[in-house]
N, C-alpha and C. Protein backbone atom coordinates (compact mmCIF):
# COMPACT_ATOMS: atom_id res chain seq x y z
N UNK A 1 0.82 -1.20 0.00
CA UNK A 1 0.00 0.00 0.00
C UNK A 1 0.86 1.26 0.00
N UNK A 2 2.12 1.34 0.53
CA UNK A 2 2.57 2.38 0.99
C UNK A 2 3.26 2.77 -0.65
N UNK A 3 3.71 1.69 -1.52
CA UNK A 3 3.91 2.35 -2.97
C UNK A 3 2.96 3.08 -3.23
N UNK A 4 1.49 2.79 -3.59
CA UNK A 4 0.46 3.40 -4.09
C UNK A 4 0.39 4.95 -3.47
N UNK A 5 0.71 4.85 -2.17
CA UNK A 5 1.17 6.22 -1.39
C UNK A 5 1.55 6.68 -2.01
N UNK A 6 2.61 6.60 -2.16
CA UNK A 6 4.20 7.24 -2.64
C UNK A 6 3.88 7.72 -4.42
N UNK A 7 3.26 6.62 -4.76
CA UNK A 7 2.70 7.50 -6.62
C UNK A 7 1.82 8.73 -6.63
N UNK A 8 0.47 8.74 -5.20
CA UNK A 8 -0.13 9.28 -5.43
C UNK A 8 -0.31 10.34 -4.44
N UNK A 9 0.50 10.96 -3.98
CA UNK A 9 0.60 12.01 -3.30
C UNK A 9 0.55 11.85 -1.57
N UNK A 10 0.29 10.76 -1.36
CA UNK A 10 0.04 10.39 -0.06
C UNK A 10 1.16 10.49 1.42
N UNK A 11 0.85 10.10 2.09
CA UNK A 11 1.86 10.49 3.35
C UNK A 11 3.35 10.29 2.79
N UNK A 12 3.61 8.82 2.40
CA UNK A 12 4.99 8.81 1.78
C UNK A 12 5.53 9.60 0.76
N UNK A 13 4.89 10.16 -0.35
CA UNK A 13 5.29 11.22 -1.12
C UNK A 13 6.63 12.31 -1.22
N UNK A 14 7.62 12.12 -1.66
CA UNK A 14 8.51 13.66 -1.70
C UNK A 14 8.48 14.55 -2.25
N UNK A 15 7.85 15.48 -1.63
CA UNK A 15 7.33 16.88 -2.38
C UNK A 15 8.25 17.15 -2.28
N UNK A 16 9.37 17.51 -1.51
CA UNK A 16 10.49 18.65 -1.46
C UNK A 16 11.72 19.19 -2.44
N UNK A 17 11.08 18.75 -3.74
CA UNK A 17 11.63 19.61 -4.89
C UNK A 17 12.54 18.51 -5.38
N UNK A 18 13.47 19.34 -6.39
CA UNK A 18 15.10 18.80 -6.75
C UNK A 18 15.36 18.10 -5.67
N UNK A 19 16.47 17.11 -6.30
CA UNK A 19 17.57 16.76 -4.91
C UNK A 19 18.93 17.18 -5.36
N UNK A 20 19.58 17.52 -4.63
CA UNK A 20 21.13 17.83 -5.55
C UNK A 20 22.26 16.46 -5.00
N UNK A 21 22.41 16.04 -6.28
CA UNK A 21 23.25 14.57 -5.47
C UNK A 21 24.74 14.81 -6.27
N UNK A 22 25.08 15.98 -6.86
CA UNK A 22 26.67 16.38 -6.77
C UNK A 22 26.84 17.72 -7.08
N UNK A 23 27.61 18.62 -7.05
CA UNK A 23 28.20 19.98 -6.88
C UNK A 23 29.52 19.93 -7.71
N UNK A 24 29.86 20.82 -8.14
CA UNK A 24 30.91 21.59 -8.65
C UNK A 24 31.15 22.85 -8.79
N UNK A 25 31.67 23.69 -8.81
CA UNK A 25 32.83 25.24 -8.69
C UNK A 25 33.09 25.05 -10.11
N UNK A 26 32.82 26.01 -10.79
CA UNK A 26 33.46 26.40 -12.16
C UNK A 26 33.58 28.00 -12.63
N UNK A 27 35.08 28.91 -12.68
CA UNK A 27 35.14 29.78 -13.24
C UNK A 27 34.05 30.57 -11.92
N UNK A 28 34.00 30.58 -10.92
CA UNK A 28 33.10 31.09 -10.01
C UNK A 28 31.85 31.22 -10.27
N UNK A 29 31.48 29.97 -10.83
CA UNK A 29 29.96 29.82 -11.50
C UNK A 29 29.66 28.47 -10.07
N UNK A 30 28.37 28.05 -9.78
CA UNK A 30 28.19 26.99 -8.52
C UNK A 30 27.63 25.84 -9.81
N UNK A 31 27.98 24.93 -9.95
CA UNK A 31 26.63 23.84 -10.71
C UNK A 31 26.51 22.68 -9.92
N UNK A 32 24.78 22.34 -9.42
CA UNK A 32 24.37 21.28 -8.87
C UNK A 32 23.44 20.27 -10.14
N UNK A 33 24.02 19.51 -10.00
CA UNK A 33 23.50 18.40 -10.85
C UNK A 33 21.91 17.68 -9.67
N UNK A 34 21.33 18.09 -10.75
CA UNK A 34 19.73 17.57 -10.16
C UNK A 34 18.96 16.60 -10.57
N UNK A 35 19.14 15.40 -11.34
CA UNK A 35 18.69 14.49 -12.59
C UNK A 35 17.67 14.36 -11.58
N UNK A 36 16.60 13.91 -12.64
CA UNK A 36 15.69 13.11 -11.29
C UNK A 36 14.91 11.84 -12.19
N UNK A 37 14.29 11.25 -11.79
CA UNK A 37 14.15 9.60 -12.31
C UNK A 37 12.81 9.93 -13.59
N UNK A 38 12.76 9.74 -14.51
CA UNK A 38 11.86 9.53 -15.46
C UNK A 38 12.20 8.32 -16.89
N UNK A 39 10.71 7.76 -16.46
CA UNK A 39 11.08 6.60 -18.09
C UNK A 39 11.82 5.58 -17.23
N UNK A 40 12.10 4.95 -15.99
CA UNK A 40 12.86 4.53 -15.57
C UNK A 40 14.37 4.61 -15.70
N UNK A 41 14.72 5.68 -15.87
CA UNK A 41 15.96 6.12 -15.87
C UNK A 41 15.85 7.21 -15.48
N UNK A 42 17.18 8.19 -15.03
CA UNK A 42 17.54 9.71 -15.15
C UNK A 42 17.64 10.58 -15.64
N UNK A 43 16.92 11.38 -15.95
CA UNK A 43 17.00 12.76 -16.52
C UNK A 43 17.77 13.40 -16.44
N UNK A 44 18.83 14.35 -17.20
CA UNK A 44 20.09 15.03 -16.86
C UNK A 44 19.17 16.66 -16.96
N UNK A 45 19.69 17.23 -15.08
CA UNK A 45 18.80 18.38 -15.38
C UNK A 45 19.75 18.79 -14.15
N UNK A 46 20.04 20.22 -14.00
CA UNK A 46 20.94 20.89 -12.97
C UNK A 46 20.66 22.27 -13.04
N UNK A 47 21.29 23.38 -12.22
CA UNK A 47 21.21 24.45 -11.48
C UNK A 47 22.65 24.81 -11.78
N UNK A 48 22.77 26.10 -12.73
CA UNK A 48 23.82 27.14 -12.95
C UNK A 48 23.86 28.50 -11.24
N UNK A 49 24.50 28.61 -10.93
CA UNK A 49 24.38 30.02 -10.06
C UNK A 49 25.51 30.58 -9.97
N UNK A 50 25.32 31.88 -9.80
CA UNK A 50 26.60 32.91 -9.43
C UNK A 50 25.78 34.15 -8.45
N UNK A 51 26.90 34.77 -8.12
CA UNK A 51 26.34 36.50 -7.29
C UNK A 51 27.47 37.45 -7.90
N UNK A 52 25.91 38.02 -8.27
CA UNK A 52 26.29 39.13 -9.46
C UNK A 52 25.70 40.25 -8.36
N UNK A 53 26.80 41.48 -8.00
CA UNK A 53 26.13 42.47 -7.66
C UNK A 53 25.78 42.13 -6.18
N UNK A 54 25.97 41.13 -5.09
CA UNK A 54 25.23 40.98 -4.25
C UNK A 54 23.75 39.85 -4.48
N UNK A 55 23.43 39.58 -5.56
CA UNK A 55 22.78 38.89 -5.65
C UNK A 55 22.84 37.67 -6.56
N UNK A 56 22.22 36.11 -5.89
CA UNK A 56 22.23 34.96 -6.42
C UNK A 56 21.70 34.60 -7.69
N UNK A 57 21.96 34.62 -8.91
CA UNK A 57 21.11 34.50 -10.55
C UNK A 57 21.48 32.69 -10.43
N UNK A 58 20.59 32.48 -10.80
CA UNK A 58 20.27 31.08 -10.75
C UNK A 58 19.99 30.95 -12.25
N UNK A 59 19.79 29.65 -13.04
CA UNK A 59 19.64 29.18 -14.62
C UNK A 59 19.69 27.66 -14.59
N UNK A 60 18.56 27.82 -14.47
CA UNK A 60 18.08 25.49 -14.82
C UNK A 60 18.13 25.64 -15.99
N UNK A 61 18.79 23.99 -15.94
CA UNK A 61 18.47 23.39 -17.41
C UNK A 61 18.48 21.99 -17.12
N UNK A 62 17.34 21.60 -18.33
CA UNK A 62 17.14 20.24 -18.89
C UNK A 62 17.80 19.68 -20.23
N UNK A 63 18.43 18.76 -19.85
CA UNK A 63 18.43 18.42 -21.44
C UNK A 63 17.50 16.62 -21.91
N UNK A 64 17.52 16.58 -22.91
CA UNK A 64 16.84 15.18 -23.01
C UNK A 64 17.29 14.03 -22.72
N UNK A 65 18.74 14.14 -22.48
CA UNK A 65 19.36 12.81 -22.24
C UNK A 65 19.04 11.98 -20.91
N UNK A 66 19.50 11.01 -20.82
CA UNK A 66 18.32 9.65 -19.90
C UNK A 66 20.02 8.74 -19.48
N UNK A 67 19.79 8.52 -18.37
CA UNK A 67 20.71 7.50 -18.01
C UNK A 67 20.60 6.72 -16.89
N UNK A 68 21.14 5.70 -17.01
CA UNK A 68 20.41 4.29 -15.84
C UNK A 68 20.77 4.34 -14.68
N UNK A 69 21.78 4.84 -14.46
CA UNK A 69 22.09 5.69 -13.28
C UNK A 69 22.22 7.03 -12.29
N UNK A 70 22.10 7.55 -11.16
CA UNK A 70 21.67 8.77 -11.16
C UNK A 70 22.96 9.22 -11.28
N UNK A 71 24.06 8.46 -10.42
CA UNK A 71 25.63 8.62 -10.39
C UNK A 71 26.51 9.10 -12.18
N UNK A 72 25.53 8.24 -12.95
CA UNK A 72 25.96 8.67 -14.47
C UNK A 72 25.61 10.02 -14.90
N UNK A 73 24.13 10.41 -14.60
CA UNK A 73 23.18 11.50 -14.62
C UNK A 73 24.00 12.83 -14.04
N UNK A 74 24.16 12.27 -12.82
CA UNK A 74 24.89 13.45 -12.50
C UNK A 74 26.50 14.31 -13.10
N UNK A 75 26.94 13.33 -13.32
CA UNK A 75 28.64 13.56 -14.02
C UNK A 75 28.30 14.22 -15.17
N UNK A 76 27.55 14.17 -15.46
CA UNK A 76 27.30 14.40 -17.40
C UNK A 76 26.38 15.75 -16.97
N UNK A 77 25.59 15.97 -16.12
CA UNK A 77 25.25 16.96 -15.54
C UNK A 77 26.14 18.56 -15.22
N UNK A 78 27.36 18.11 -14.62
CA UNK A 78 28.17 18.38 -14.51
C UNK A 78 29.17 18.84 -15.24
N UNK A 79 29.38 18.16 -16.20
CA UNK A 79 30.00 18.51 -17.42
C UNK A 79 29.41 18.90 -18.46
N UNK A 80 28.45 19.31 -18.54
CA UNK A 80 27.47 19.56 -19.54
C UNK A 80 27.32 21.65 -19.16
N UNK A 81 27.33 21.29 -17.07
CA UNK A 81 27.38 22.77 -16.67
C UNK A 81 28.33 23.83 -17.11
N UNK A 82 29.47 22.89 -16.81
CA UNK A 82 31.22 23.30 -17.32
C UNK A 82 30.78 23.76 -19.02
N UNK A 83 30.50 22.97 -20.04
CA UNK A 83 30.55 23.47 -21.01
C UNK A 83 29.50 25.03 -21.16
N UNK A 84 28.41 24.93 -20.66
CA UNK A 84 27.28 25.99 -20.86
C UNK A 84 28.17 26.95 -20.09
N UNK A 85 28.97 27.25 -19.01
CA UNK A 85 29.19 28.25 -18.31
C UNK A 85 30.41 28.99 -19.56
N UNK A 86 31.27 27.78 -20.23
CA UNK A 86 32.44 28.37 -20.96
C UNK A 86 31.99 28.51 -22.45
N UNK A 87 30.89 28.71 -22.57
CA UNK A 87 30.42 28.82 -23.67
C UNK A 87 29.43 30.28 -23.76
N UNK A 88 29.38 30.52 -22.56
CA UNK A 88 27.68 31.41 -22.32
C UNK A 88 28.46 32.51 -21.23
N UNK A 89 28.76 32.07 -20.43
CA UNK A 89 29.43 33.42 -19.44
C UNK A 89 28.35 33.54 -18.28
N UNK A 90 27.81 34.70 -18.04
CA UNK A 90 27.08 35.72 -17.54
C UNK A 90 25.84 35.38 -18.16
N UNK A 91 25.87 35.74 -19.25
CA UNK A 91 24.86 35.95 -20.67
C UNK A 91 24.03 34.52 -20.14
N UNK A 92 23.70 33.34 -19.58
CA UNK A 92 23.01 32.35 -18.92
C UNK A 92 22.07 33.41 -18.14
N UNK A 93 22.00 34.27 -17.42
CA UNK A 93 21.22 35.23 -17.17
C UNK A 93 20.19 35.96 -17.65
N UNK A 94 20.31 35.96 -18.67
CA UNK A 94 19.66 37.73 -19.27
C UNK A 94 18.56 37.19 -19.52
């Protein structure tokens, strides 16, 4: 019973958003890798941030890619951040 919970909003349920299951520092950019499970696999999806000015600018992204692991999900997450930050700058903002 407690699956059926857990699908359908019930006591077991995790509402509490993203999970961040790795981090990296790039170029003083923050990226948390956030995949989260779809299709029975992982979704590669993470969180760009910096403080610009005193303040935190944040920039999600999804991409379509899927992997069987979250540990895989996340690395590629990760490196996927690294490329968007050295490719984009600041300009991930606007």
């Amino acid at each position: 019973m407690s699956f059926w919970k857990s699908l359908f909003g019930g006591k077991g349920a995790d509402t509490s958003g993203p999970k961040t299951v790795g981090a990296a520092e790039h170029k003083g950019f923050r990226i948390e890798a956030q995949p989260y499970a779809e299709g029975g696999q992982y979704q590669a999806a993470g969180v760009i941030s910096k403080e610009i000015d005193g303040e935190v600018k944040t920039h999600r992204f999804v991409r379509a890619d899927r992997f069987p692991t979250i540990e895989d999900a996340a690395e590629f997450v990760l490196m996927k951040g690294r490329q968007i930050i050295d490719q984009q700058g600041t300009r991930i903002f606007d």
